[in-house]
PDB file of N, CA and C in Angstrom:
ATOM      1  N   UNK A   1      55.154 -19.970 -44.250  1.00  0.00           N
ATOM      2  CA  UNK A   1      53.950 -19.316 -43.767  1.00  0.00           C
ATOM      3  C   UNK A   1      52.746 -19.993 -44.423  1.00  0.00           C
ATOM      4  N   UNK A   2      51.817 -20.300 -43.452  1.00  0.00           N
ATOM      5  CA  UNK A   2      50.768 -21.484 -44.059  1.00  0.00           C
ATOM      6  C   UNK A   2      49.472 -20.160 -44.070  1.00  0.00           C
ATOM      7  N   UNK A   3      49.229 -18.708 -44.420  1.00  0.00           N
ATOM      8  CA  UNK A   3      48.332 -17.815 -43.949  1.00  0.00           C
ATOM      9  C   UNK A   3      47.190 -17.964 -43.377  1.00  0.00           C
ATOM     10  N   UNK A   4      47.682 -18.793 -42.491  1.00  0.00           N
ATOM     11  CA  UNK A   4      46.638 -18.759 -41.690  1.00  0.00           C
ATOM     12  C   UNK A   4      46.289 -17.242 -40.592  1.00  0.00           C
ATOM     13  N   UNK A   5      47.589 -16.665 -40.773  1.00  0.00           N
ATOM     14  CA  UNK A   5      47.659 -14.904 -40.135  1.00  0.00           C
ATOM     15  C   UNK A   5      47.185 -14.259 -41.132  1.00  0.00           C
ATOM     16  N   UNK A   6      46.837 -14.513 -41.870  1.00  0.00           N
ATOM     17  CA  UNK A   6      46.352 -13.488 -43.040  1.00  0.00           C
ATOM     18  C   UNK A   6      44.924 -13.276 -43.092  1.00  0.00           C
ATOM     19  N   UNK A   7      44.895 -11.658 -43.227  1.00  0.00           N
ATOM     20  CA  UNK A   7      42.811 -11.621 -43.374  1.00  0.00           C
ATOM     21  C   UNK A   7      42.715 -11.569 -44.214  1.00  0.00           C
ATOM     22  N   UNK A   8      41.219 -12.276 -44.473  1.00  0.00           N
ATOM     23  CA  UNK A   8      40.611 -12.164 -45.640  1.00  0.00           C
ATOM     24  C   UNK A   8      39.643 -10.990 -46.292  1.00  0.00           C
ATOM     25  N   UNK A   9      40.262 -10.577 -46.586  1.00  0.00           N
ATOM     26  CA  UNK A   9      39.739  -9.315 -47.085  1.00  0.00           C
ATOM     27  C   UNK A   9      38.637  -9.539 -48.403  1.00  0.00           C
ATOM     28  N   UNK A  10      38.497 -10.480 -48.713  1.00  0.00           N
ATOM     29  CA  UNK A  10      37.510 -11.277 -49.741  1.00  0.00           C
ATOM     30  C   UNK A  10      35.956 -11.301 -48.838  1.00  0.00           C
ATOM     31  N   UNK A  11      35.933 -11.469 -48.277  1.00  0.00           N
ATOM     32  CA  UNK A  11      34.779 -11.854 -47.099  1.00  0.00           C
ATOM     33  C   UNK A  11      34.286 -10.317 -46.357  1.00  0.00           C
ATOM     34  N   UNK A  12      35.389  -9.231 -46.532  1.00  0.00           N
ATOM     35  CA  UNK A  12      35.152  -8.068 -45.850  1.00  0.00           C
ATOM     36  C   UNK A  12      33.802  -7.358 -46.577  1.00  0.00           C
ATOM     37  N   UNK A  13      32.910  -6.338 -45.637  1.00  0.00           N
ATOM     38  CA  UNK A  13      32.792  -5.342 -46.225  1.00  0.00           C
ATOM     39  C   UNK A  13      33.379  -4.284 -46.418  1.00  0.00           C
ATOM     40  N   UNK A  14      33.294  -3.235 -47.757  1.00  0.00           N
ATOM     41  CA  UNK A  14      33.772  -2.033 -47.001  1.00  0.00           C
ATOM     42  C   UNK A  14      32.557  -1.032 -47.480  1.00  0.00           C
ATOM     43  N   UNK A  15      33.348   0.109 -46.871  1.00  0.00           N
ATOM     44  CA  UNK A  15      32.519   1.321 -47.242  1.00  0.00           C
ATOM     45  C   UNK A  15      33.789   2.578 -48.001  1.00  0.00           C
ATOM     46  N   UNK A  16      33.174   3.274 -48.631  1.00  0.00           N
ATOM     47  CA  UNK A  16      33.886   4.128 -49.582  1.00  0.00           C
ATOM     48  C   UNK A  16      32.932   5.699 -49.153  1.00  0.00           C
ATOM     49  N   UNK A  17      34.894   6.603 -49.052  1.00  0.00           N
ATOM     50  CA  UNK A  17      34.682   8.248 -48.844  1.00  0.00           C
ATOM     51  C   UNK A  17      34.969   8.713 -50.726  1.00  0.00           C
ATOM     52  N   UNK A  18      34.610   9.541 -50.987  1.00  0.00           N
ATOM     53  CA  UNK A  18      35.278  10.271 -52.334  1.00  0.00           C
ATOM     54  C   UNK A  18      35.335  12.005 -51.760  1.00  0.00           C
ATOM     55  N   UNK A  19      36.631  12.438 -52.033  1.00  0.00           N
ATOM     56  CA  UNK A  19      36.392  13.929 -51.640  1.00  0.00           C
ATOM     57  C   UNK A  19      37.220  14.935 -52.954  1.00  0.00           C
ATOM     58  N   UNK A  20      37.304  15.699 -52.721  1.00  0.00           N
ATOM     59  CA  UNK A  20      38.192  16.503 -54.361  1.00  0.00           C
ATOM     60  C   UNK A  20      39.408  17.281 -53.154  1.00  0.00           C
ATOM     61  N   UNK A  21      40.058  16.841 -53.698  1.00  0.00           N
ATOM     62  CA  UNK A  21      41.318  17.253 -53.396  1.00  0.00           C
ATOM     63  C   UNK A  21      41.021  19.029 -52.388  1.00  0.00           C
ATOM     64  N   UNK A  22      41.767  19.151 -52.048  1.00  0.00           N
ATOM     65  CA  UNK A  22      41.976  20.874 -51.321  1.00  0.00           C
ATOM     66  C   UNK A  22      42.789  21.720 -52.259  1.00  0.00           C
ATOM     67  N   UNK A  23      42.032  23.279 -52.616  1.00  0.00           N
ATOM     68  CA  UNK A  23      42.546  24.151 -53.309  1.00  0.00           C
ATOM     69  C   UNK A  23      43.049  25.182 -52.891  1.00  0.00           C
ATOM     70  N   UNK A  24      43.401  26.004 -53.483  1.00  0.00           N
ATOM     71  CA  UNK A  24      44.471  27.249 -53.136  1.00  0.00           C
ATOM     72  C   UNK A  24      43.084  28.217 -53.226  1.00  0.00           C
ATOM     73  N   UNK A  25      43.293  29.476 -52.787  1.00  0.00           N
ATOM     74  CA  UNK A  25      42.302  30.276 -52.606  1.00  0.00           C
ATOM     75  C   UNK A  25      42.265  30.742 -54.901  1.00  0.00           C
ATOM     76  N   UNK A  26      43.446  30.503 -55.203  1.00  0.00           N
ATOM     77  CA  UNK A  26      42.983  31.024 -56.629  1.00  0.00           C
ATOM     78  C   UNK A  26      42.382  29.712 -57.478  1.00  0.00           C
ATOM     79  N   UNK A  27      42.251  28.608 -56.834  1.00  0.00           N
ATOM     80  CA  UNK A  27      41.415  27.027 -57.150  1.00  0.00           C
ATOM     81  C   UNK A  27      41.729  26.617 -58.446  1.00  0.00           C
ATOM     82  N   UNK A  28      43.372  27.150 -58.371  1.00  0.00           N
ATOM     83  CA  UNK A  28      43.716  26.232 -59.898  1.00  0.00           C
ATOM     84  C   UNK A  28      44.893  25.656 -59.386  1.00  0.00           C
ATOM     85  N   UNK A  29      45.717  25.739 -58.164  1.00  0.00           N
ATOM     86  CA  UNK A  29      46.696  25.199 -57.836  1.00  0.00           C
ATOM     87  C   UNK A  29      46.211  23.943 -56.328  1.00  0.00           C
ATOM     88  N   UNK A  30      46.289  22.924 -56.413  1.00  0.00           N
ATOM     89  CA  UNK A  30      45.960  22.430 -54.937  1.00  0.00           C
ATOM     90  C   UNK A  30      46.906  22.389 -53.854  1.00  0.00           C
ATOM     91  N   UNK A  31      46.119  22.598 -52.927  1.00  0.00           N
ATOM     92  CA  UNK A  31      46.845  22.739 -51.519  1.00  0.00           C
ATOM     93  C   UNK A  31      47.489  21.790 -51.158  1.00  0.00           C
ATOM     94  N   UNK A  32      48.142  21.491 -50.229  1.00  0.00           N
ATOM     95  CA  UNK A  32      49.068  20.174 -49.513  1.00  0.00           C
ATOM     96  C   UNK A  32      47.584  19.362 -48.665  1.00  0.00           C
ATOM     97  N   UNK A  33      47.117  18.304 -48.958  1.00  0.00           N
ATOM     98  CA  UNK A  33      46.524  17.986 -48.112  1.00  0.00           C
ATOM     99  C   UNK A  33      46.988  16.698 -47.452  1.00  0.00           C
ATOM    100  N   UNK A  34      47.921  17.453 -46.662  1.00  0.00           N
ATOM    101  CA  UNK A  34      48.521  15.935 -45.560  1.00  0.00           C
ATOM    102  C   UNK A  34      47.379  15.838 -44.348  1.00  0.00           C
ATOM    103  N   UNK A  35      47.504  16.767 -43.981  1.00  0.00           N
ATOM    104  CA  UNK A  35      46.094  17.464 -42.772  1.00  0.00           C
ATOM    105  C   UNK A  35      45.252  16.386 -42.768  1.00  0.00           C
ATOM    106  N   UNK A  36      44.465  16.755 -44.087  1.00  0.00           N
ATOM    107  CA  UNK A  36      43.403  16.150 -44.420  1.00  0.00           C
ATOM    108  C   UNK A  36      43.815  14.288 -44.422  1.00  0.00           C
ATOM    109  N   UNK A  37      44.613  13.890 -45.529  1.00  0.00           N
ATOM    110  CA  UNK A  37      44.944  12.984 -45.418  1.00  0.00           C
ATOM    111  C   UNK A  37      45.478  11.820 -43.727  1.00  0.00           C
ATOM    112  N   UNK A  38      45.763  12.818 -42.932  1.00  0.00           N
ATOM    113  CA  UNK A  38      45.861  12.265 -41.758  1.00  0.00           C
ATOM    114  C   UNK A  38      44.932  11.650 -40.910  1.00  0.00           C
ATOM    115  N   UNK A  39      44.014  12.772 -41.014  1.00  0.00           N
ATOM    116  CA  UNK A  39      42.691  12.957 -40.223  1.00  0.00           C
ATOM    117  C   UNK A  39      42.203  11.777 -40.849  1.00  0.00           C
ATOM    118  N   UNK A  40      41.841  11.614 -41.953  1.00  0.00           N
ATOM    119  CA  UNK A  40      40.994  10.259 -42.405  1.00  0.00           C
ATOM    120  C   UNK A  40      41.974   9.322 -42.265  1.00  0.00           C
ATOM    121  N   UNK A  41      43.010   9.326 -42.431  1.00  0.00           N
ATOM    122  CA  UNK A  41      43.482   8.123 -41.992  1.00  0.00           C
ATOM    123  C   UNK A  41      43.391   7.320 -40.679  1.00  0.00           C
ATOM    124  N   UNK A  42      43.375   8.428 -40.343  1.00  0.00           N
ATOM    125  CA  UNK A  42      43.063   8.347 -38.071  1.00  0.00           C
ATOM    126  C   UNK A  42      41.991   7.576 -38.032  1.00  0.00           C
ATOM    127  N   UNK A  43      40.985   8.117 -39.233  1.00  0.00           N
ATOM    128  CA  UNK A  43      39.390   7.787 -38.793  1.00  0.00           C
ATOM    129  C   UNK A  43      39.420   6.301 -39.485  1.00  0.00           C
ATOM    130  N   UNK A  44      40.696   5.647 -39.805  1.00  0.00           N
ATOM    131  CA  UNK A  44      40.554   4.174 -40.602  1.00  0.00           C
ATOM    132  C   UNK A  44      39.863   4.466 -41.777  1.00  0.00           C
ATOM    133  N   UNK A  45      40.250   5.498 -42.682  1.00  0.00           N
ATOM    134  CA  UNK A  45      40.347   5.532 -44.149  1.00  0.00           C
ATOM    135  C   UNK A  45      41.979   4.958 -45.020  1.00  0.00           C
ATOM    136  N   UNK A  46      41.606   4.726 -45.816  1.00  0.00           N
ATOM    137  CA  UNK A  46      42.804   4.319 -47.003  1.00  0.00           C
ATOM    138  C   UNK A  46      42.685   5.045 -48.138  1.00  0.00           C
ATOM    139  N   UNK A  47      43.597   5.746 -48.626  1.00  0.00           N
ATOM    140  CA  UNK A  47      43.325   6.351 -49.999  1.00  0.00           C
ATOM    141  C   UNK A  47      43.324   4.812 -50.985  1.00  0.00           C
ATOM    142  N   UNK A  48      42.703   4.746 -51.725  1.00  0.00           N
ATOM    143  CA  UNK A  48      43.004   3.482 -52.679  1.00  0.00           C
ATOM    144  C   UNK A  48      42.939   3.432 -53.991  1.00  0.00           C
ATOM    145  N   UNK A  49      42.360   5.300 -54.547  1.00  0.00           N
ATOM    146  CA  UNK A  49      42.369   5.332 -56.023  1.00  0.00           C
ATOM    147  C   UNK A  49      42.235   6.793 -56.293  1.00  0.00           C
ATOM    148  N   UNK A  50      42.352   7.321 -57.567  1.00  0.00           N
ATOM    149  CA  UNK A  50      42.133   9.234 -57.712  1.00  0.00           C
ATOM    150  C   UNK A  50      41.241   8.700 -59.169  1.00  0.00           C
ATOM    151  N   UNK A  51      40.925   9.461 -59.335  1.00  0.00           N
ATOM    152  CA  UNK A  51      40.023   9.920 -60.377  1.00  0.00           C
ATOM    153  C   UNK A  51      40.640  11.297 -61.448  1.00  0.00           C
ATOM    154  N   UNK A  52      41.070  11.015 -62.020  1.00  0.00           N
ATOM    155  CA  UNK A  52      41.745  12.245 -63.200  1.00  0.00           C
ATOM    156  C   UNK A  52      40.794  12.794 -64.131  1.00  0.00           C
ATOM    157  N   UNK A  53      41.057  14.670 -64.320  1.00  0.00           N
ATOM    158  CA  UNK A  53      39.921  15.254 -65.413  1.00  0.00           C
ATOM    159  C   UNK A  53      40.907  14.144 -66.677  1.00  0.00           C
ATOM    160  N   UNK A  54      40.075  14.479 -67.633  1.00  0.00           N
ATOM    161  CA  UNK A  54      40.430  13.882 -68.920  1.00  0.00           C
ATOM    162  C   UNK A  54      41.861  14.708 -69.163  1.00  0.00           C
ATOM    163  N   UNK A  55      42.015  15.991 -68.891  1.00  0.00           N
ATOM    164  CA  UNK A  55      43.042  17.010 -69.424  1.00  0.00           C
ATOM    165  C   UNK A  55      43.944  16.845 -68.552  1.00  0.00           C
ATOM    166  N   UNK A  56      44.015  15.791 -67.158  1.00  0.00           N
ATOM    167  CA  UNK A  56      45.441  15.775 -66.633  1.00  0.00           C
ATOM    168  C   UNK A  56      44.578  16.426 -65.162  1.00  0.00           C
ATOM    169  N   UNK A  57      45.606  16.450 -63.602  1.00  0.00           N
ATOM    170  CA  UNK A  57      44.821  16.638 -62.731  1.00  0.00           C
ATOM    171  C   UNK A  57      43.920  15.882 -62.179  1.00  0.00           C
ATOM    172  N   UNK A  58      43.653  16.040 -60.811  1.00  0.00           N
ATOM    173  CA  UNK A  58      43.309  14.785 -59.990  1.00  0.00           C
ATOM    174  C   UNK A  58      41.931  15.668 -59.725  1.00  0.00           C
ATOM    175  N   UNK A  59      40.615  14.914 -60.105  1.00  0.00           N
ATOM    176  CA  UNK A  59      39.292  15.122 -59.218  1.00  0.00           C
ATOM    177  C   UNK A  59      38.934  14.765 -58.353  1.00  0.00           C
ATOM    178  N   UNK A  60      38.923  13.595 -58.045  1.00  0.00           N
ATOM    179  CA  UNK A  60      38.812  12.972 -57.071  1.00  0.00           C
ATOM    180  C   UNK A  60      39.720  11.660 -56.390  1.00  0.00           C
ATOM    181  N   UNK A  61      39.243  12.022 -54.853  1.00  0.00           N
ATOM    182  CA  UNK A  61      39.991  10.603 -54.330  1.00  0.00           C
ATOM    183  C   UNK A  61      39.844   9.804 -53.561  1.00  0.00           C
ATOM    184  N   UNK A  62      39.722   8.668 -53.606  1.00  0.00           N
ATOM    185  CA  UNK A  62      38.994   7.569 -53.108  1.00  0.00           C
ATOM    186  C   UNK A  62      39.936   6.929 -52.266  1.00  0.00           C
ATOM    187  N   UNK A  63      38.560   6.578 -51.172  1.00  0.00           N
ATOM    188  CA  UNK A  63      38.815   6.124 -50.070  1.00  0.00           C
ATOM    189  C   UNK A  63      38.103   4.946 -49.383  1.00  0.00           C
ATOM    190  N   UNK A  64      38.674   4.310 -49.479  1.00  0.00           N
ATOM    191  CA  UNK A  64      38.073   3.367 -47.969  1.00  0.00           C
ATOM    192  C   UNK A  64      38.391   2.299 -46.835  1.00  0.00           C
ATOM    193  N   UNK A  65      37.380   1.751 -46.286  1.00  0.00           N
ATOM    194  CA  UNK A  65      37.628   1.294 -45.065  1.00  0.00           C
ATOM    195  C   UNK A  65      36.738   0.342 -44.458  1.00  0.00           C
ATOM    196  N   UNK A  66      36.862  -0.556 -43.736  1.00  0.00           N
ATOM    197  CA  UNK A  66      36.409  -1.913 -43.262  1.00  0.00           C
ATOM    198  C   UNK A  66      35.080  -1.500 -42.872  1.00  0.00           C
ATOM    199  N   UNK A  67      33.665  -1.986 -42.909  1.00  0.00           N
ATOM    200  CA  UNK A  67      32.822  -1.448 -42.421  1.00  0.00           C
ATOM    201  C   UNK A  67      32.738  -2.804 -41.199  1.00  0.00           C
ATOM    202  N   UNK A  68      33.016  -1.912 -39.788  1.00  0.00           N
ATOM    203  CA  UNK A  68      32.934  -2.374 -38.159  1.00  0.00           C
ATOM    204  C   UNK A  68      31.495  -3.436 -38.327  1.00  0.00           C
ATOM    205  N   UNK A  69      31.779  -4.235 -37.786  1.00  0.00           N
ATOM    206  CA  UNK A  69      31.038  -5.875 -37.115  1.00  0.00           C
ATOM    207  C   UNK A  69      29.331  -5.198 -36.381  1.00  0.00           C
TER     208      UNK A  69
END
């Protein structure tokens, strides 16, 4: 394979979502967020990183995606 099929993702822009995870109505347990996770995926998001409190637990989670021509 000479990659010449390969993109260059060096040359791309992107753009970046951050959202906090989905909680339980008592907001110490989090919800399943496949839902969520779908939906942005649909919309050409990538999860690509989380963000942890210092004490353990996910704050945030990062996302992104090619910004269109």
């Amino acid at each position: 394979m000479d990659g010449s099929d390969v993109t260059d993702d060096s040359a791309a822009e992107w753009e970046y979502k951050v959202i906090e995870p989905p909680t339980e109505l008592t907001k110490r347990e989090s919800a399943n967020p496949e839902r969520r996770l779908n939906e942005l995926g649909t919309d050409g998001w990538r999860l690509v990183d989380t963000i942890s409190y210092d004490g353990g637990g996910t704050k945030f989670l990062v996302f992104e995606r090619r910004l269109e021509d």
